[in-house]
N, C-alpha and C. Protein backbone atom coordinates (compact mmCIF):
# COMPACT_ATOMS: atom_id res chain seq x y z
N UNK A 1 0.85 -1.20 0.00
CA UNK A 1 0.00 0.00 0.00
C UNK A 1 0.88 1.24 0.00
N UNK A 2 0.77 1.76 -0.99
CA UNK A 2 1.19 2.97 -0.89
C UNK A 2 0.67 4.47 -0.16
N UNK A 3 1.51 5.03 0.49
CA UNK A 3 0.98 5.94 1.75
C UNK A 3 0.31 7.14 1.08
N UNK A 4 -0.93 7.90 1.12
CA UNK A 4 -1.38 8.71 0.52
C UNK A 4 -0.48 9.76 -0.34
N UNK A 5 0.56 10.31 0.64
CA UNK A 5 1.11 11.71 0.47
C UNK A 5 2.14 11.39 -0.54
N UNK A 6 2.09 10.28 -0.88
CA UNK A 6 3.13 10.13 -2.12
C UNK A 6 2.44 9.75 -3.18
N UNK A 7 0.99 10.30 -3.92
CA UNK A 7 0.19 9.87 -4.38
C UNK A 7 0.26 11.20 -5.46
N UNK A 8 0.10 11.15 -6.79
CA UNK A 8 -0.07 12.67 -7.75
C UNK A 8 -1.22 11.80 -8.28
N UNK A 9 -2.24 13.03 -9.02
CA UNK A 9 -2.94 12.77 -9.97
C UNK A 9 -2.95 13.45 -11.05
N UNK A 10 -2.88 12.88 -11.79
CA UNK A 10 -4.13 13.89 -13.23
C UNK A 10 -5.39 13.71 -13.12
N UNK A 11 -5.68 15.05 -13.47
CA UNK A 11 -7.22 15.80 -13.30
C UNK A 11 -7.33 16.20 -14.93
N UNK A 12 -8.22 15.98 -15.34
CA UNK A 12 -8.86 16.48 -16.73
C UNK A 12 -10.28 17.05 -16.56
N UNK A 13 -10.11 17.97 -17.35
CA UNK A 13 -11.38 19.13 -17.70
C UNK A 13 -12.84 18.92 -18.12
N UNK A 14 -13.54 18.15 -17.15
CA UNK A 14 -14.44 17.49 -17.86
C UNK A 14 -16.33 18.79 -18.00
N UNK A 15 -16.15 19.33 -16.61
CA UNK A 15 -17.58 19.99 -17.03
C UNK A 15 -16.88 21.61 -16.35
N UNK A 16 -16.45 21.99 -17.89
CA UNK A 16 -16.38 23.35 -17.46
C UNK A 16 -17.08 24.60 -16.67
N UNK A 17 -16.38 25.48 -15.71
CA UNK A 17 -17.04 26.01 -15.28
C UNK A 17 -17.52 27.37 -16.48
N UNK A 18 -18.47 28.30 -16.30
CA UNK A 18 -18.63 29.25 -16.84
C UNK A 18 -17.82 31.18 -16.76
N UNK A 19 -17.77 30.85 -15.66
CA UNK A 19 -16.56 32.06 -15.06
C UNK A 19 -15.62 32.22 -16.33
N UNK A 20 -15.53 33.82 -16.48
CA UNK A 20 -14.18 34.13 -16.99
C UNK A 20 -13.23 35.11 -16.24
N UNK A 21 -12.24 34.93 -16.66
CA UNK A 21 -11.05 35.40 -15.40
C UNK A 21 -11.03 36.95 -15.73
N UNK A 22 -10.41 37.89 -14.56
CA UNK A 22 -11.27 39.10 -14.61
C UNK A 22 -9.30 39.46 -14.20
N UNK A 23 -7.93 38.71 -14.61
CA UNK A 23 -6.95 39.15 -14.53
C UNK A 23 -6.55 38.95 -16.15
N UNK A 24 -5.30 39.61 -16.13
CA UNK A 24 -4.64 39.13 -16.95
C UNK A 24 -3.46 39.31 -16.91
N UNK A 25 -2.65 37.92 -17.56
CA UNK A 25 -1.36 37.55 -17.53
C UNK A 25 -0.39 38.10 -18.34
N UNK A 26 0.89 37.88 -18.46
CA UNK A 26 2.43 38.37 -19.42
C UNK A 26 2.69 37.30 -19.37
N UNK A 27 3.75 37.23 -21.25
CA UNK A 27 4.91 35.90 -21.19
C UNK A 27 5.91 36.57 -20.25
N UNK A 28 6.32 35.32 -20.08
CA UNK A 28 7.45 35.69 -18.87
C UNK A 28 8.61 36.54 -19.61
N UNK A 29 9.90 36.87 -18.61
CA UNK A 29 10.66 37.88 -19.18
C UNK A 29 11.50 37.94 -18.16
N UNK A 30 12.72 37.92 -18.65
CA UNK A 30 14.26 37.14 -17.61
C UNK A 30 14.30 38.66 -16.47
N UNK A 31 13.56 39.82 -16.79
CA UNK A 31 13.66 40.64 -15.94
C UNK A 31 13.09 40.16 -14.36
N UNK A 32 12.56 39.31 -14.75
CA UNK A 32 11.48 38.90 -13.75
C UNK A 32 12.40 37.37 -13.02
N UNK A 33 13.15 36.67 -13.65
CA UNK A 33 13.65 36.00 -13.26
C UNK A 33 14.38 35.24 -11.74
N UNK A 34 14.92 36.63 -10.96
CA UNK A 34 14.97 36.62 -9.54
C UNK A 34 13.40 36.04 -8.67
N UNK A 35 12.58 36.81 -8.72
CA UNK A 35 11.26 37.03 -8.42
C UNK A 35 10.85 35.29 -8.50
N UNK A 36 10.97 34.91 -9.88
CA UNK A 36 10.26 34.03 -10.02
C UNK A 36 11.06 32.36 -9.67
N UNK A 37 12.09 32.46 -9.70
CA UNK A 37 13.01 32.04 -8.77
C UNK A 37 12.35 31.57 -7.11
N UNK A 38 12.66 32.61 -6.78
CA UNK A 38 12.34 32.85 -4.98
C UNK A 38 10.52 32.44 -5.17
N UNK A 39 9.61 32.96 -5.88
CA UNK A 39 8.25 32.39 -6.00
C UNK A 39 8.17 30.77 -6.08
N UNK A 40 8.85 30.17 -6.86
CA UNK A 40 9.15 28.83 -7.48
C UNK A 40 9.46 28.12 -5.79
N UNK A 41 10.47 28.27 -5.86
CA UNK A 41 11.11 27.70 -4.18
C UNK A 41 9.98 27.86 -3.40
N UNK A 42 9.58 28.62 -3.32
CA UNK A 42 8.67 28.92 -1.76
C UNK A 42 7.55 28.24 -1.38
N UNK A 43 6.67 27.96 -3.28
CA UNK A 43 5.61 27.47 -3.15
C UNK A 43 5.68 25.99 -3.16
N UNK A 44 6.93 25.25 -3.72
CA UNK A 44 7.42 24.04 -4.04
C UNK A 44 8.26 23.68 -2.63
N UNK A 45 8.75 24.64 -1.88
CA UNK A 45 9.62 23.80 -0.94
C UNK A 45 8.93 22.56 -0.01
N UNK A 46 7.67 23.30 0.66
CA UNK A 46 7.29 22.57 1.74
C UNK A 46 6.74 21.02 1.10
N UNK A 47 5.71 21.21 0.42
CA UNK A 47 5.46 20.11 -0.65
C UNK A 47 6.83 18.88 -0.85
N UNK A 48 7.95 19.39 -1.20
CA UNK A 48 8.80 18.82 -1.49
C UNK A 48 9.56 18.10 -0.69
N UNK A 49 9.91 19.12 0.60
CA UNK A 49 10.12 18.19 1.96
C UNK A 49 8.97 17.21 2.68
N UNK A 50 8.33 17.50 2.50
CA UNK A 50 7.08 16.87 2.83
C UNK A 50 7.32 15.17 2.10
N UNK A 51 7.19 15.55 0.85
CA UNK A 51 7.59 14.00 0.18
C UNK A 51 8.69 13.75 -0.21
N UNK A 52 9.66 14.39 0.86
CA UNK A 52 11.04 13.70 0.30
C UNK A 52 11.88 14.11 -1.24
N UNK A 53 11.59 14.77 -1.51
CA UNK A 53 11.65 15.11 -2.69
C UNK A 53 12.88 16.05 -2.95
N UNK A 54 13.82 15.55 -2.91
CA UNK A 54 15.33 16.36 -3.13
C UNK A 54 15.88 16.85 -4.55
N UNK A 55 15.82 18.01 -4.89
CA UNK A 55 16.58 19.21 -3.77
C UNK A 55 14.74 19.73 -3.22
N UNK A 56 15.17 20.06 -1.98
CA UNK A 56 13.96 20.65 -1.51
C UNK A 56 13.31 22.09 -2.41
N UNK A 57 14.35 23.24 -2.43
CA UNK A 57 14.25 24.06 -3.69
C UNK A 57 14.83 23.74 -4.63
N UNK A 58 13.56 23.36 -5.67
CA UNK A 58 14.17 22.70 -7.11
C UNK A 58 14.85 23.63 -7.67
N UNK A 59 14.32 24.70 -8.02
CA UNK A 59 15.43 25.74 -9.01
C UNK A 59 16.87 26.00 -8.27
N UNK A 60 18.11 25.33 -8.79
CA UNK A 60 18.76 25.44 -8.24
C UNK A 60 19.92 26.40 -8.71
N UNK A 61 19.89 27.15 -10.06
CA UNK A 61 20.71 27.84 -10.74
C UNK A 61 20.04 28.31 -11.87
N UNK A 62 20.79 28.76 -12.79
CA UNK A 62 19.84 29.42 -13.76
C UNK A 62 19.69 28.37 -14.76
N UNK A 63 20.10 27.04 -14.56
CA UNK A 63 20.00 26.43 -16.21
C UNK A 63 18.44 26.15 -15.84
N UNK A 64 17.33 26.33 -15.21
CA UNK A 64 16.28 25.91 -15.21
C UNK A 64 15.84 26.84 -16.37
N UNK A 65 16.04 28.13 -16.15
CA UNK A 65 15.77 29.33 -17.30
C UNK A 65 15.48 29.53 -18.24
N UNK A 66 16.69 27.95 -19.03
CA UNK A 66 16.37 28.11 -20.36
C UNK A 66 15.53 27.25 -21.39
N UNK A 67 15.36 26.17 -22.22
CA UNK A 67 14.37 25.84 -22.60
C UNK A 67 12.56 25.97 -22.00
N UNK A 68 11.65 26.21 -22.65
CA UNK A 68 10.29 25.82 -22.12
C UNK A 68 9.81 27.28 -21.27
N UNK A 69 10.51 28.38 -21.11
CA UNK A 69 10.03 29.72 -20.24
C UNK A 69 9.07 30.38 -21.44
N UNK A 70 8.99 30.09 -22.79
CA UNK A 70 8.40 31.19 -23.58
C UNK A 70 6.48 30.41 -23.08
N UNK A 71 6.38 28.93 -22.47
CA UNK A 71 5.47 28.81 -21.92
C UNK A 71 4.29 29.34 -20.59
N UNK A 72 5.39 30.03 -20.19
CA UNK A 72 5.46 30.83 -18.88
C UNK A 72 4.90 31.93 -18.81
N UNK A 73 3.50 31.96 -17.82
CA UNK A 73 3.08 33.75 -18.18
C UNK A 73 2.87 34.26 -16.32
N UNK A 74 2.98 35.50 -16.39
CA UNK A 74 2.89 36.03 -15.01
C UNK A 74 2.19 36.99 -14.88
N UNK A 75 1.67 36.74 -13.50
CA UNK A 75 0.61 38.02 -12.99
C UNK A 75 1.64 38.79 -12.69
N UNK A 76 1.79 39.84 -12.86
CA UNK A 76 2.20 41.25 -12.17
C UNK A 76 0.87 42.16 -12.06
N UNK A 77 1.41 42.58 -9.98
CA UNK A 77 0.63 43.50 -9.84
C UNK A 77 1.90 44.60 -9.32
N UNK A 78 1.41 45.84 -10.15
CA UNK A 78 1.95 47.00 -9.33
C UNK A 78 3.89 46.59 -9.35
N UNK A 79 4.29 45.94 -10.32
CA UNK A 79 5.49 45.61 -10.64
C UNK A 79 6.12 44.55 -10.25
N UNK A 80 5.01 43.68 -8.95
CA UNK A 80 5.48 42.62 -8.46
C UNK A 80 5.16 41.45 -8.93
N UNK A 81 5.87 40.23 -8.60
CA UNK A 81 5.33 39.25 -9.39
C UNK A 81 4.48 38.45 -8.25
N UNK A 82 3.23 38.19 -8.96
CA UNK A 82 2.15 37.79 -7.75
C UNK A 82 1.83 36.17 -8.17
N UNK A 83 1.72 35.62 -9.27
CA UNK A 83 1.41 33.94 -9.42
C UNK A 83 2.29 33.87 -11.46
N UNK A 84 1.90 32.85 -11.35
CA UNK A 84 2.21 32.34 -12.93
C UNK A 84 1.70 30.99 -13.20
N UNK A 85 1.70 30.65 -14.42
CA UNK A 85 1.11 29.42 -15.10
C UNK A 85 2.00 28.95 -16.45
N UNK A 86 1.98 27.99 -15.99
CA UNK A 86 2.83 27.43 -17.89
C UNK A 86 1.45 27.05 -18.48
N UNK A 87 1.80 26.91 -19.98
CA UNK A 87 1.11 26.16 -20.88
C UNK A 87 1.34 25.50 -21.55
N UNK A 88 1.35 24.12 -21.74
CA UNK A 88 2.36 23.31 -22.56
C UNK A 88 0.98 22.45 -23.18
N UNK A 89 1.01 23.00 -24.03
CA UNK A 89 -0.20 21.92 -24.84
C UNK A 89 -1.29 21.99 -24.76
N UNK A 90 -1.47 20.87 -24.10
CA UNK A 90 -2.96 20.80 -23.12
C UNK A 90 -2.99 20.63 -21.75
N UNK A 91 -1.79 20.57 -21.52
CA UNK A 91 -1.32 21.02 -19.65
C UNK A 91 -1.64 22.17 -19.36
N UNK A 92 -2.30 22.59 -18.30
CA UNK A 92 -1.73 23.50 -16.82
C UNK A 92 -0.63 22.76 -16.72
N UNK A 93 0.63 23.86 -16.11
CA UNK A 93 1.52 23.27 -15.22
C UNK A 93 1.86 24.48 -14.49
N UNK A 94 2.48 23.93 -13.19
CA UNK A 94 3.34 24.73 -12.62
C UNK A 94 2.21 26.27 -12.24
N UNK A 95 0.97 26.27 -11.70
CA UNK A 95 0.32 27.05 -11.49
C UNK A 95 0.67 27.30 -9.82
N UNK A 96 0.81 28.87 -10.04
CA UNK A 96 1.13 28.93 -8.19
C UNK A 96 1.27 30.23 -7.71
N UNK A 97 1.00 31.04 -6.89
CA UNK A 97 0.70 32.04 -6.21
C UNK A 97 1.76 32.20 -5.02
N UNK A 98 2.52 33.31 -4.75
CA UNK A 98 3.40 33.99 -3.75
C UNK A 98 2.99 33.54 -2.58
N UNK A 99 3.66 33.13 -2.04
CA UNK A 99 3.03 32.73 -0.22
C UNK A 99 2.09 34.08 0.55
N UNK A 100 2.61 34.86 -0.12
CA UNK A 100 2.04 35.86 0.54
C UNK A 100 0.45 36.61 -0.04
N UNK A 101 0.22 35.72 -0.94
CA UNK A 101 -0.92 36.67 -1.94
C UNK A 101 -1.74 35.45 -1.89
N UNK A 102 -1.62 33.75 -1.00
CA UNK A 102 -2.49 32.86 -1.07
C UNK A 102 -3.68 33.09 -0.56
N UNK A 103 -4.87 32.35 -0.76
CA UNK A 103 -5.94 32.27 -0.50
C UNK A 103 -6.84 33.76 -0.71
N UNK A 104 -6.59 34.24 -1.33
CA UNK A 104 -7.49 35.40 -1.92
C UNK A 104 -8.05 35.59 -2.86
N UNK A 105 -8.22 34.32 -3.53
CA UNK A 105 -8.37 33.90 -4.64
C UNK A 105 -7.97 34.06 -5.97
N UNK A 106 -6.91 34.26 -6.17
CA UNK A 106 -5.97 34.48 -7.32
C UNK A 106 -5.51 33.30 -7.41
N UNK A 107 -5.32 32.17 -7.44
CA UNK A 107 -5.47 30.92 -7.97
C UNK A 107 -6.35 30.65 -8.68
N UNK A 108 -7.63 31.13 -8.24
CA UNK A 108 -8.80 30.65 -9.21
C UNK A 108 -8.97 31.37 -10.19
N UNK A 109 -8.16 32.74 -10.34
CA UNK A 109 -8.30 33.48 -11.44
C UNK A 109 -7.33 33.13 -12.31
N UNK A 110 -5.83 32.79 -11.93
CA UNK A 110 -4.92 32.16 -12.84
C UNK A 110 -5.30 30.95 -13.58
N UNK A 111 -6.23 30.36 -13.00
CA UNK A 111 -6.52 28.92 -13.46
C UNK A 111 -7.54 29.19 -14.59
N UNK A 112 -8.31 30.42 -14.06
CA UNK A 112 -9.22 30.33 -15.26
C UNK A 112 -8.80 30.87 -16.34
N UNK A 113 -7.84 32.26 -15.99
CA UNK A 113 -7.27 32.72 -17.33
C UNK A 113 -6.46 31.72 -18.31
N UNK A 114 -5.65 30.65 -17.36
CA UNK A 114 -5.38 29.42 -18.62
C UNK A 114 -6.70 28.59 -19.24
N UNK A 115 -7.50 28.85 -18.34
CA UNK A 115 -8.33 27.79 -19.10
C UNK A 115 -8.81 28.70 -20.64
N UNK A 116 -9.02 29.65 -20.44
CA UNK A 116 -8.98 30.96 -21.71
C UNK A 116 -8.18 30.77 -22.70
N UNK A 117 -6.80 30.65 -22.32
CA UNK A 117 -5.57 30.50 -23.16
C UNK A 117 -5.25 29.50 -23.34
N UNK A 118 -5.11 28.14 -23.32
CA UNK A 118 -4.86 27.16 -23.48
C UNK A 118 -5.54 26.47 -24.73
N UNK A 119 -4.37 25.75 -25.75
CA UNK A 119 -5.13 26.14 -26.97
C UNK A 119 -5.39 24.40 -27.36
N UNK A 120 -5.09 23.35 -26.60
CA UNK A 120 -5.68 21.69 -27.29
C UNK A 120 -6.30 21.56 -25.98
N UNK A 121 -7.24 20.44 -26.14
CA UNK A 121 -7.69 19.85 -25.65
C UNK A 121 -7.86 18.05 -25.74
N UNK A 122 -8.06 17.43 -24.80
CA UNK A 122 -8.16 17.39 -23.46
C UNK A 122 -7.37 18.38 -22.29
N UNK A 123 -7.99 19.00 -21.68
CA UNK A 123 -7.72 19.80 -21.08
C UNK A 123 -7.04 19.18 -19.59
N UNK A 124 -5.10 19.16 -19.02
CA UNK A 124 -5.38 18.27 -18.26
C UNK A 124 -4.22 19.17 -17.19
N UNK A 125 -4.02 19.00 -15.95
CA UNK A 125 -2.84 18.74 -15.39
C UNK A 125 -2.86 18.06 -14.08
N UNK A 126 -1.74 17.91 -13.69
CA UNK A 126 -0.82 17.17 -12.40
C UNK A 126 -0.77 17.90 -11.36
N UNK A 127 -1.34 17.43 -10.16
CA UNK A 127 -1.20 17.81 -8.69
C UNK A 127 -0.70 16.44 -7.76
N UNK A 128 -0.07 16.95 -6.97
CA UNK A 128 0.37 16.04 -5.49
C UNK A 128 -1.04 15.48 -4.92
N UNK A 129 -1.23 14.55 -4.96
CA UNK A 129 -2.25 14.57 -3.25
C UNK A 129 -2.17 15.39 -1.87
N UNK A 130 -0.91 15.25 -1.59
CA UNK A 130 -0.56 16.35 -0.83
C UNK A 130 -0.99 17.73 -0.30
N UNK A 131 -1.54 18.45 -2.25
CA UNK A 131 -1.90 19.59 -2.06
C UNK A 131 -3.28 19.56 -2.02
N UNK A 132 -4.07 19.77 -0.87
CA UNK A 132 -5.58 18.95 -0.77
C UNK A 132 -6.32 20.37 -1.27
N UNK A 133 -5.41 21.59 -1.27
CA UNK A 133 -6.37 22.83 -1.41
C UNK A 133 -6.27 22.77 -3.08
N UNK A 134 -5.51 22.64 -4.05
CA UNK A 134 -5.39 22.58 -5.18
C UNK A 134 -6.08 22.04 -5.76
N UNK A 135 -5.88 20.71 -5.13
CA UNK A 135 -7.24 19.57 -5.88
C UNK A 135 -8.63 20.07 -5.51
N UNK A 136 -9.07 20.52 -4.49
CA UNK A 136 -10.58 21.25 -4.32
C UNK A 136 -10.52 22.50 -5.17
N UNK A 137 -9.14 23.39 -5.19
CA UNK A 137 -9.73 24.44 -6.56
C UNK A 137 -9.86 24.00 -7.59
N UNK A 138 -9.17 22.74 -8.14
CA UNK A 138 -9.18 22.27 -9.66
C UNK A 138 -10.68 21.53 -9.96
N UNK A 139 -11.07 20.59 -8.30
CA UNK A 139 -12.62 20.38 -8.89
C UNK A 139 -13.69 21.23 -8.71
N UNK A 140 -13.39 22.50 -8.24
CA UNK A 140 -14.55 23.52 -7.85
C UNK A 140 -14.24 24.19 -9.61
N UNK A 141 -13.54 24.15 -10.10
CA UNK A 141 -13.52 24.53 -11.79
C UNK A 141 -13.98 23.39 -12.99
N UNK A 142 -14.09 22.26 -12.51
CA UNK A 142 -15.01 21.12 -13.38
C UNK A 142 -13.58 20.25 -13.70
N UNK A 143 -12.49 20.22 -12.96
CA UNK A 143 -11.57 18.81 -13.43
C UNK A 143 -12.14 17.46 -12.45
N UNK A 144 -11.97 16.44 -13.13
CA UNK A 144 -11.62 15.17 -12.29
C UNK A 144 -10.53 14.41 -12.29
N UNK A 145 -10.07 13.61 -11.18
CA UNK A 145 -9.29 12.66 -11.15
C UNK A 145 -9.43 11.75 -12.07
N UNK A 146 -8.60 11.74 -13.25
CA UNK A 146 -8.27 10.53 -14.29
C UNK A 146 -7.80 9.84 -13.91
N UNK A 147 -6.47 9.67 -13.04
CA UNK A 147 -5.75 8.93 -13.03
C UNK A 147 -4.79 9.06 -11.67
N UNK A 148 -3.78 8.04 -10.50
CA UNK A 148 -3.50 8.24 -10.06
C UNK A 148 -2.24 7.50 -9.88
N UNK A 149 -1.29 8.14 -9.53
CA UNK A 149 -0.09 7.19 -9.88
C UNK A 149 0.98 7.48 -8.17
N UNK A 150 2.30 6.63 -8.49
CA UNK A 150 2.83 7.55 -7.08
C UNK A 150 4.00 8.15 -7.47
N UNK A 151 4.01 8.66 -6.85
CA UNK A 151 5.64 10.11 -7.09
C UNK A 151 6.68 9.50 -7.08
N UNK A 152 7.69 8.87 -7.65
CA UNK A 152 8.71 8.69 -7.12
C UNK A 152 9.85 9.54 -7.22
């Protein structure tokens, strides 16, 4: 038996919600790079220690930087960088909000502005079990659990 917290799923887009997102995003831009750096770590560390998951802060230098960033878009408010989202296909990935700007609901607006922008379908991405608040925003937007596998 495998222990919950080492459990990911994919979630796919099955009964869309109607909401449209009332932010809007930028491709990313190496100016921003520090920022998004220190954002990356912060929201990924605990998660990561949590399941063991070494290096605890994944970004560990700049070669993360280069391939796959023109996927990358960011909220800026007021010059700061407040969440971001990749788009790779028909993935969400990597959706995540500043420790400091959580639960105010700007998750649910990043999520919907990809669901806007995101250009194939099946519509799908990957969460931890772990993150129990993620998976309730992803099914309060119409995803389900497809599939469940374990982290290694």
């Amino acid at each position: 038996m495998i222990e919950p917290s080492k459990l990911a799923h994919e979630m796919r887009l099955i009964k869309p919600v109607q909401s449209k997102s009332v932010i809007s995003l930028v491709p990313y831009t190496p100016e921003y790079q520090k920022a998004y750096k220190q954002m990356y770590n912060a929201c990924y560390h605990e998660m990561r220690e949590a399941l063991h998951i070494k290096p605890y802060d994944y970004i560990q230098d700049d070669s993360f930087f280069g391939d796959g960033m023109d996927s990358v878009y960011l909220l800026i408010e007021d010059g700061i960088l407040v969440g971001s989202v990749a788009l790779k296909g028909n993935e969400i990935d990597d959706l995540i909000v500043a420790p400091e700007y959580q639960g105010r609901g700007i998750g649910r607006e990043i999520l919907l502005w990809a669901l806007e922008h995101i250009s194939k379908e099946p519509i799908i991405l990957h969460v931890a079990d772990w993150n129990k608040r993620a998976i309730q925003l992803y099914k309060n937007c119409g995803f389900e659990i497809t599939k469940t596998f374990e982290i290694i």
